[in-house]
N, C-alpha and C. Protein backbone atom coordinates (compact mmCIF):
# COMPACT_ATOMS: atom_id res chain seq x y z
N UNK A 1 -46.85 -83.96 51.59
CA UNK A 1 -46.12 -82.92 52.28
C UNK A 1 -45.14 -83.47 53.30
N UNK A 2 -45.49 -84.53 53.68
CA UNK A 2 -44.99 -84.75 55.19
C UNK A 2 -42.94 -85.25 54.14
N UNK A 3 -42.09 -84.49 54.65
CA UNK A 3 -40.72 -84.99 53.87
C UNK A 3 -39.74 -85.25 55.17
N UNK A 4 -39.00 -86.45 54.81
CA UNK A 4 -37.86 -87.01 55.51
C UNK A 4 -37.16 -86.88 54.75
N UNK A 5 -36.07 -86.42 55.45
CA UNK A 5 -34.39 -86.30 54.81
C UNK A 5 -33.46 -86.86 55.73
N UNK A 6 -33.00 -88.17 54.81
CA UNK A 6 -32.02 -88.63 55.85
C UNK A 6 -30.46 -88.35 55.12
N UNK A 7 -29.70 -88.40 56.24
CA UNK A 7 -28.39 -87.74 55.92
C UNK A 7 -27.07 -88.45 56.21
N UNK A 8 -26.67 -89.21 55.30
CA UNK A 8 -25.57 -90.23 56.34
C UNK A 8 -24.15 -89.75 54.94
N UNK A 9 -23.07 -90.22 56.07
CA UNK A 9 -21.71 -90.89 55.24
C UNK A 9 -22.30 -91.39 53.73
N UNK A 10 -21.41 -90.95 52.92
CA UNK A 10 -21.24 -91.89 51.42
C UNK A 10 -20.92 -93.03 52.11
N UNK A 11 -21.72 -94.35 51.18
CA UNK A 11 -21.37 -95.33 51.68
C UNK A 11 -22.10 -96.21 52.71
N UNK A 12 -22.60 -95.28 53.67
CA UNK A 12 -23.23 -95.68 54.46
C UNK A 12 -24.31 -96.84 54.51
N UNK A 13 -25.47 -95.99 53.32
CA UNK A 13 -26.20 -97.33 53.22
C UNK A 13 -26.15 -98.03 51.77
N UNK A 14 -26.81 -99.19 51.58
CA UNK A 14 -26.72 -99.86 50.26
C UNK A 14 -28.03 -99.40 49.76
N UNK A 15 -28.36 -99.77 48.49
CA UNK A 15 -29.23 -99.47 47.58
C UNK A 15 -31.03 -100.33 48.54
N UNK A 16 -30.42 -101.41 49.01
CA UNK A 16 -31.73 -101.94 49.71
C UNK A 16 -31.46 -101.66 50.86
N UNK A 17 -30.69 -100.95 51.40
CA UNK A 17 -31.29 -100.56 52.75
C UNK A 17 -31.95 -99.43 52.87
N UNK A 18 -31.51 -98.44 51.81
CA UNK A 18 -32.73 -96.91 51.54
C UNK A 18 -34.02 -97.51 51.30
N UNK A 19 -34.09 -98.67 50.02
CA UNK A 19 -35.56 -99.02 49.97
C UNK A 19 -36.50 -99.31 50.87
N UNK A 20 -35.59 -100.04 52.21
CA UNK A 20 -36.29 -100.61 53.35
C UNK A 20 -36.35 -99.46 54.14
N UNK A 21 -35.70 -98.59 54.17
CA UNK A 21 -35.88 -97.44 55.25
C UNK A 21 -36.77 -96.80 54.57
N UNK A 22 -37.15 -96.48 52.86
CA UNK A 22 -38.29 -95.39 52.96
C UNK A 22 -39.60 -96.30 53.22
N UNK A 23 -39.69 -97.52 52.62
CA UNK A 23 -41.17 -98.05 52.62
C UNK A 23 -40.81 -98.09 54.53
N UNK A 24 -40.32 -97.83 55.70
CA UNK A 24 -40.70 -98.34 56.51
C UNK A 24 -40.82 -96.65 57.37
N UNK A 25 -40.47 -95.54 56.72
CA UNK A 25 -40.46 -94.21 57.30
C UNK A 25 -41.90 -94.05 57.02
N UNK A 26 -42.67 -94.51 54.87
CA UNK A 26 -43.77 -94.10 54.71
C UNK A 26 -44.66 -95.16 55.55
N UNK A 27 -44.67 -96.18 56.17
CA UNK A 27 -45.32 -96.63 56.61
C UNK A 27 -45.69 -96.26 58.56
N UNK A 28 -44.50 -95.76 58.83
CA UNK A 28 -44.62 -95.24 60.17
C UNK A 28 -45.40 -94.01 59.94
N UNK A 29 -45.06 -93.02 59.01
CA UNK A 29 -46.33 -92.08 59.05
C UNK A 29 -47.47 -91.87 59.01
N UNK A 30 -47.67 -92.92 57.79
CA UNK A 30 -49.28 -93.56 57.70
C UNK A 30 -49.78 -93.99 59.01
N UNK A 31 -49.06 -94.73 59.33
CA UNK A 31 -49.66 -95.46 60.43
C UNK A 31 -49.88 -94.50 61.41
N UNK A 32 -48.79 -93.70 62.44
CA UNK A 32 -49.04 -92.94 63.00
C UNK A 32 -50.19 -91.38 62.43
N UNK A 33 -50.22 -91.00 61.70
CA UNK A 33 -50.98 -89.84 61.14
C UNK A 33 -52.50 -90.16 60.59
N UNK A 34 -52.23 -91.61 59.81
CA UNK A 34 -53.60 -91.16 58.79
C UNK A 34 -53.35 -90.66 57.71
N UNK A 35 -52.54 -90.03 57.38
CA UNK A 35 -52.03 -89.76 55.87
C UNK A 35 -52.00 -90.56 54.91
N UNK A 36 -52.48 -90.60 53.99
CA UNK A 36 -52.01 -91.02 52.78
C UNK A 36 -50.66 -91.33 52.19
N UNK A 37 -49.99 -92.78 52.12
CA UNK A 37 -48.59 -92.83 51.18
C UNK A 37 -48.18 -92.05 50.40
N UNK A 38 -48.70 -91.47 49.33
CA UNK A 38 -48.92 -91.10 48.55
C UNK A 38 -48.42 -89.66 48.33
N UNK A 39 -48.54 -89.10 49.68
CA UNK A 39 -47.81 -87.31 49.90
C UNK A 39 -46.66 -87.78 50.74
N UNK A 40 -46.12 -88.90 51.79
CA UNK A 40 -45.16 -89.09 52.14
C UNK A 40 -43.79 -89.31 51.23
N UNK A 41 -42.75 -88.68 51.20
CA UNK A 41 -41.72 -88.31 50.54
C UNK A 41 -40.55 -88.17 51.41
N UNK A 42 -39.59 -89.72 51.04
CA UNK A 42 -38.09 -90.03 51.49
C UNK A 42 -37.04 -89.45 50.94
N UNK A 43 -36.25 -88.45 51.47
CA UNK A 43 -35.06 -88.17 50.55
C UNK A 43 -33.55 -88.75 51.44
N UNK A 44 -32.76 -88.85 50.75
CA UNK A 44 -31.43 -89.78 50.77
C UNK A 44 -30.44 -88.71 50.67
N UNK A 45 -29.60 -88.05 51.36
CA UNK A 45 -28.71 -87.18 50.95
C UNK A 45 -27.16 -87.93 51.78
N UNK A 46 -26.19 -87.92 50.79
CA UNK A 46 -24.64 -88.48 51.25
C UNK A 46 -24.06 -87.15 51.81
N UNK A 47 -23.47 -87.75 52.61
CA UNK A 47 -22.18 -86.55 52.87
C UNK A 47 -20.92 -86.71 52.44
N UNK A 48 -20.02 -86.02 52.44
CA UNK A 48 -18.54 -86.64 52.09
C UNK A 48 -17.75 -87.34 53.43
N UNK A 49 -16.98 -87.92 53.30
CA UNK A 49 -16.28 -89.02 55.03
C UNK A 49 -15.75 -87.73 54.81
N UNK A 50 -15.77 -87.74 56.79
CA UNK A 50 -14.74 -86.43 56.97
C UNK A 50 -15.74 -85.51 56.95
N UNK A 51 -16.60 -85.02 56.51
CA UNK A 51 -17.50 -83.84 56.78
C UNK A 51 -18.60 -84.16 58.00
N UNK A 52 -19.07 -84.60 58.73
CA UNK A 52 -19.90 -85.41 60.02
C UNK A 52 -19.30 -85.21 60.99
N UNK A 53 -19.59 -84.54 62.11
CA UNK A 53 -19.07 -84.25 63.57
C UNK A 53 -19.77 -84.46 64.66
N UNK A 54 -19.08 -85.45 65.30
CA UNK A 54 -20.39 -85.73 66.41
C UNK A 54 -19.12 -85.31 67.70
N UNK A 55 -19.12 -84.30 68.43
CA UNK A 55 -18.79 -84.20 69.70
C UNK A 55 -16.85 -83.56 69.39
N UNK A 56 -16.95 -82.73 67.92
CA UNK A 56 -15.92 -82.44 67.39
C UNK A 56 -15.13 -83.38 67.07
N UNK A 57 -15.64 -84.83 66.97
CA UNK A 57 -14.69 -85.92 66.21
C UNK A 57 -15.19 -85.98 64.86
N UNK A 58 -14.59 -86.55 64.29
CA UNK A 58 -15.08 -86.97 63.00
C UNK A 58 -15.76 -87.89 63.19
N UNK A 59 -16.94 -88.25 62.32
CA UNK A 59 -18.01 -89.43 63.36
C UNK A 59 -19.34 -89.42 61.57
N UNK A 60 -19.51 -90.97 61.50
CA UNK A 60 -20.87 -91.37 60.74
C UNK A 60 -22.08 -91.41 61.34
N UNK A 61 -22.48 -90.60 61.35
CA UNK A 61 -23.72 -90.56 62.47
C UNK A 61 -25.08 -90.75 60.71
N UNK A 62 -26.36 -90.91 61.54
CA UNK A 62 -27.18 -91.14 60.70
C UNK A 62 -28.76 -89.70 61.08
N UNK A 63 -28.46 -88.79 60.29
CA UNK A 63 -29.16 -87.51 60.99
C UNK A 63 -30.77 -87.21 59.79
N UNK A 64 -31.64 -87.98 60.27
CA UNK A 64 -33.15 -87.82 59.71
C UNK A 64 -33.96 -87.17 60.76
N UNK A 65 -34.48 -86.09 59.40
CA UNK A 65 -35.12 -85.10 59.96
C UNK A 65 -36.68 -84.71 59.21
N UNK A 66 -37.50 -84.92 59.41
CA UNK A 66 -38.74 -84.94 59.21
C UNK A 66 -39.21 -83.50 59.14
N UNK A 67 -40.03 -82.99 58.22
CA UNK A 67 -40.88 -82.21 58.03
C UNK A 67 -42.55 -82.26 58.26
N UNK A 68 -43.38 -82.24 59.41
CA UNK A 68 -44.83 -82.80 58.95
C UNK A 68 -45.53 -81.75 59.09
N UNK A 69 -46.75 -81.89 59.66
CA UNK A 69 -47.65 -80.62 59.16
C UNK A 69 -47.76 -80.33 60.80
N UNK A 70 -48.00 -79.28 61.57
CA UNK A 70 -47.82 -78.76 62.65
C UNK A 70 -49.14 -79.06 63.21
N UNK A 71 -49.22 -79.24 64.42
CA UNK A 71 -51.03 -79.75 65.04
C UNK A 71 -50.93 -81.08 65.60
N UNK A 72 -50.21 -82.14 65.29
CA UNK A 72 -49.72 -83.06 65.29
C UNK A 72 -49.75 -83.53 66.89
N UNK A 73 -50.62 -84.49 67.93
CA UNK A 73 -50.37 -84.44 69.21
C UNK A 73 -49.11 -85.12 69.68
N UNK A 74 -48.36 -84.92 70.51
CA UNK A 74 -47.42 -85.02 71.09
C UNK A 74 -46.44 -86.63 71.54
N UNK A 75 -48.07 -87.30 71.57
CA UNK A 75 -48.03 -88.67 71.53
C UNK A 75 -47.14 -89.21 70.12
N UNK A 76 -48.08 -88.76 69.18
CA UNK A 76 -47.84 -88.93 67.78
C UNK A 76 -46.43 -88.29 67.07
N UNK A 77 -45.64 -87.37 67.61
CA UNK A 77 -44.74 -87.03 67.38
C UNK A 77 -44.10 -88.34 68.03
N UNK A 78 -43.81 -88.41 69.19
CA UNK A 78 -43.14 -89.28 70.19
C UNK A 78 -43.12 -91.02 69.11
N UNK A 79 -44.09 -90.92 69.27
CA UNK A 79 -44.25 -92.67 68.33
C UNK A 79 -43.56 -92.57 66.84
N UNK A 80 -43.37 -91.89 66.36
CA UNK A 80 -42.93 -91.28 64.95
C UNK A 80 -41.33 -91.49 64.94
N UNK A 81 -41.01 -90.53 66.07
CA UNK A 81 -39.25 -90.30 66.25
C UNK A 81 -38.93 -91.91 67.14
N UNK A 82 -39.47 -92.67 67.80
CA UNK A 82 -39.13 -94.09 68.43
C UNK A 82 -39.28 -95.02 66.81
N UNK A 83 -40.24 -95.20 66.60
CA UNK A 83 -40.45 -95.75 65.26
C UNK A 83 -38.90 -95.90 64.15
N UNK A 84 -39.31 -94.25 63.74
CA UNK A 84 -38.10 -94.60 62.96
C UNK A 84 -36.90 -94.82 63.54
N UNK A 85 -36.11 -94.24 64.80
CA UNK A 85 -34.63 -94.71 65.37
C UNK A 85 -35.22 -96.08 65.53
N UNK A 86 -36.21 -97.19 65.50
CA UNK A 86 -35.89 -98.26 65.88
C UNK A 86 -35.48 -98.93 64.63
N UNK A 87 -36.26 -98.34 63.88
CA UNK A 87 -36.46 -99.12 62.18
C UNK A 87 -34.96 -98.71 61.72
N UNK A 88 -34.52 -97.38 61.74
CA UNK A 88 -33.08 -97.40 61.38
C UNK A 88 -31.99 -98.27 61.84
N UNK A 89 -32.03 -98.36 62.79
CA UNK A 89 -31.31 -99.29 63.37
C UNK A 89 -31.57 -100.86 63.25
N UNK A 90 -32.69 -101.42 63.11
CA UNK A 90 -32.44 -102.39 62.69
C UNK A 90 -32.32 -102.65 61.34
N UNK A 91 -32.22 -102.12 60.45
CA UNK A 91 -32.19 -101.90 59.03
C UNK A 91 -30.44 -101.95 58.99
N UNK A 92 -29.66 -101.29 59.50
CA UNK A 92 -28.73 -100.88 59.55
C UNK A 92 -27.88 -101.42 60.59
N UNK A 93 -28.80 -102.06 61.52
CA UNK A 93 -27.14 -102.20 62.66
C UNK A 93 -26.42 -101.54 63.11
N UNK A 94 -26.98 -99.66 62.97
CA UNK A 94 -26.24 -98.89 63.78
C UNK A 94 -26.79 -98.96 65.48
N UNK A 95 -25.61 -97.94 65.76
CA UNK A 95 -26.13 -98.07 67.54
C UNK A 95 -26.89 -96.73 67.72
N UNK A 96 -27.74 -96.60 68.69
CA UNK A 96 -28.69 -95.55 68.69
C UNK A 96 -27.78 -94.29 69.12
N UNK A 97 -26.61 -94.12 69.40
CA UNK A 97 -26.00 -93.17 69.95
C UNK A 97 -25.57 -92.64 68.95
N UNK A 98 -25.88 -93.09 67.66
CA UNK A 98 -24.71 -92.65 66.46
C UNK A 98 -26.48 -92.31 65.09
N UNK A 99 -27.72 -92.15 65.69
CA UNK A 99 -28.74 -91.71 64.87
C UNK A 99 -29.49 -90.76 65.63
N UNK A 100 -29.52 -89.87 65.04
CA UNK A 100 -30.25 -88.34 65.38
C UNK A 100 -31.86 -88.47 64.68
N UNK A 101 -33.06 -88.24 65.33
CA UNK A 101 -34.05 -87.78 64.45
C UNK A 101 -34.69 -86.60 64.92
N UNK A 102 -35.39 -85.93 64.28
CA UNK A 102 -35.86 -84.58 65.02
C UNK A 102 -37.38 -84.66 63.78
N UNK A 103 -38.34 -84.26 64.13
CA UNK A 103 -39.40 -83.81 63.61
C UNK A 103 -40.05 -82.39 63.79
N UNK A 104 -40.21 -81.79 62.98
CA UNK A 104 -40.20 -80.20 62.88
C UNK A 104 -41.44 -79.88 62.45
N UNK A 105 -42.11 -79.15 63.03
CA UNK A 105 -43.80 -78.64 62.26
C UNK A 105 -43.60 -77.64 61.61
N UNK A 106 -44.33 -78.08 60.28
CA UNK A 106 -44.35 -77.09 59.32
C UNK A 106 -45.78 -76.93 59.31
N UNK A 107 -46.23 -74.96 59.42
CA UNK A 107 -47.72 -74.74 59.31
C UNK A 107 -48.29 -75.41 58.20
N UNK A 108 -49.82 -76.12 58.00
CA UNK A 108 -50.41 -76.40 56.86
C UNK A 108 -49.96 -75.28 55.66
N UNK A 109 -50.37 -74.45 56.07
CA UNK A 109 -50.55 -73.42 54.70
C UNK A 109 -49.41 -73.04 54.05
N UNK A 110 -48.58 -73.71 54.90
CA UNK A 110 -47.13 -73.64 53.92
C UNK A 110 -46.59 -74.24 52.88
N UNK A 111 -47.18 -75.17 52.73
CA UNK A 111 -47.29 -76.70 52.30
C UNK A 111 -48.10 -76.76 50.94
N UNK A 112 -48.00 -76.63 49.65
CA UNK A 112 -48.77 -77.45 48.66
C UNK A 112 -48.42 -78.56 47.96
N UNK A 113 -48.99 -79.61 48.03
CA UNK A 113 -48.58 -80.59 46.53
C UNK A 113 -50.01 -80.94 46.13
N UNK A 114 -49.63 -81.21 44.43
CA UNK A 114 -50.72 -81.62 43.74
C UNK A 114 -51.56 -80.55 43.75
N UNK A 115 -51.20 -79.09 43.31
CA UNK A 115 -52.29 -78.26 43.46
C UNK A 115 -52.89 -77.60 44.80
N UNK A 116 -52.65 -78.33 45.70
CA UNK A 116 -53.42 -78.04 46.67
C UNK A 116 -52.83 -77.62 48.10
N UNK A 117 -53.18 -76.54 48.73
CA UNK A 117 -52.92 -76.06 49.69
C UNK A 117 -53.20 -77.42 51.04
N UNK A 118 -52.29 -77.71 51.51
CA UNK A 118 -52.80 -78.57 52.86
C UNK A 118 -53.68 -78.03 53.78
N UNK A 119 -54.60 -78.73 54.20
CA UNK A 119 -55.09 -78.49 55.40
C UNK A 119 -54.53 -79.04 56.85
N UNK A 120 -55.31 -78.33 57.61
CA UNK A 120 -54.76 -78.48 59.29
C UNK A 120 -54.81 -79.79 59.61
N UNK A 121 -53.92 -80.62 60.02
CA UNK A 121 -54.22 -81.83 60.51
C UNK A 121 -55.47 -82.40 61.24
N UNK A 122 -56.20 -83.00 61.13
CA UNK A 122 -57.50 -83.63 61.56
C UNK A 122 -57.25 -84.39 63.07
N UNK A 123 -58.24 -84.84 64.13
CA UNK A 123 -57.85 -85.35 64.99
C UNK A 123 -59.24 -85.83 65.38
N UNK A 124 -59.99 -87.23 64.95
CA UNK A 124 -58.73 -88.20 64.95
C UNK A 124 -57.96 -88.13 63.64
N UNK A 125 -56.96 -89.02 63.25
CA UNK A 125 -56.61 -88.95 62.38
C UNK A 125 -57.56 -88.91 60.95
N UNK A 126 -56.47 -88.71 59.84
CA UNK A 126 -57.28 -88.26 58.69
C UNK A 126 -57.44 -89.42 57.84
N UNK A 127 -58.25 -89.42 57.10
CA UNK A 127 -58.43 -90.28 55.78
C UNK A 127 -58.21 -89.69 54.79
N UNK A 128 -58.11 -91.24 54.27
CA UNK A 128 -57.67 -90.81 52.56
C UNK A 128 -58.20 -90.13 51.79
């Protein structure tokens, strides 16, 4: 359940720098949550140059936005959104003024994969 969508310029990244950004988004979740790899899910979306506005300029900004399951303590949000702006950036060599992340709670019960309705996040974290 837990989905990242990152959103940059065509162009932006190369074919191994998405690879390194999802194994290092699914690994910040795991790590932070307890989740399982396995329901963590990276998506890659381009924009066209010229469509990106940062401050009414035209601007490549790098805008990932997380979906996880709501319940989530505050700490754990916090370590999640540092995590990945650090990992983006060094992956990339952008400057942190030019990457947006936001993490958004989505209720469990909103949520199925594999059949199955999610449950409420666990605390401590969950197992596999």
């Amino acid at each position: 359940m837990p989905l990242y969508e990152c959103q940059t310029v065509k162009g932006t990244l190369s074919e191994r720098q998405r690879q390194s950004l999802a194994e290092s988004i699914t690994s910040i979740h795991t790590r932070e949550t307890g989740a399982p790899a396995s329901y963590v899910h990276v998506l890659f979306k381009e924009l066209e140059p010229g469509s990106a506005f940062t401050a009414g300029q035209v601007a490549t900004p790098a805008i990932i936005r997380g979906q996880i399951r709501a319940g989530r303590p505050q700490a754990t949000r916090h370590a999640i959104l540092r995590a990945i702006t650090d990992v983006y950036m060094a992956v990339t060599g952008a400057d942190a003024n030019a990457v947006v992340v936001a993490v958004v709670d989505i209720p469990a019960s909103w949520a199925m994969e594999g059949g199955h309705i999610f449950p409420e996040p666990e605390q401590p974290p969950e197992v596999a």
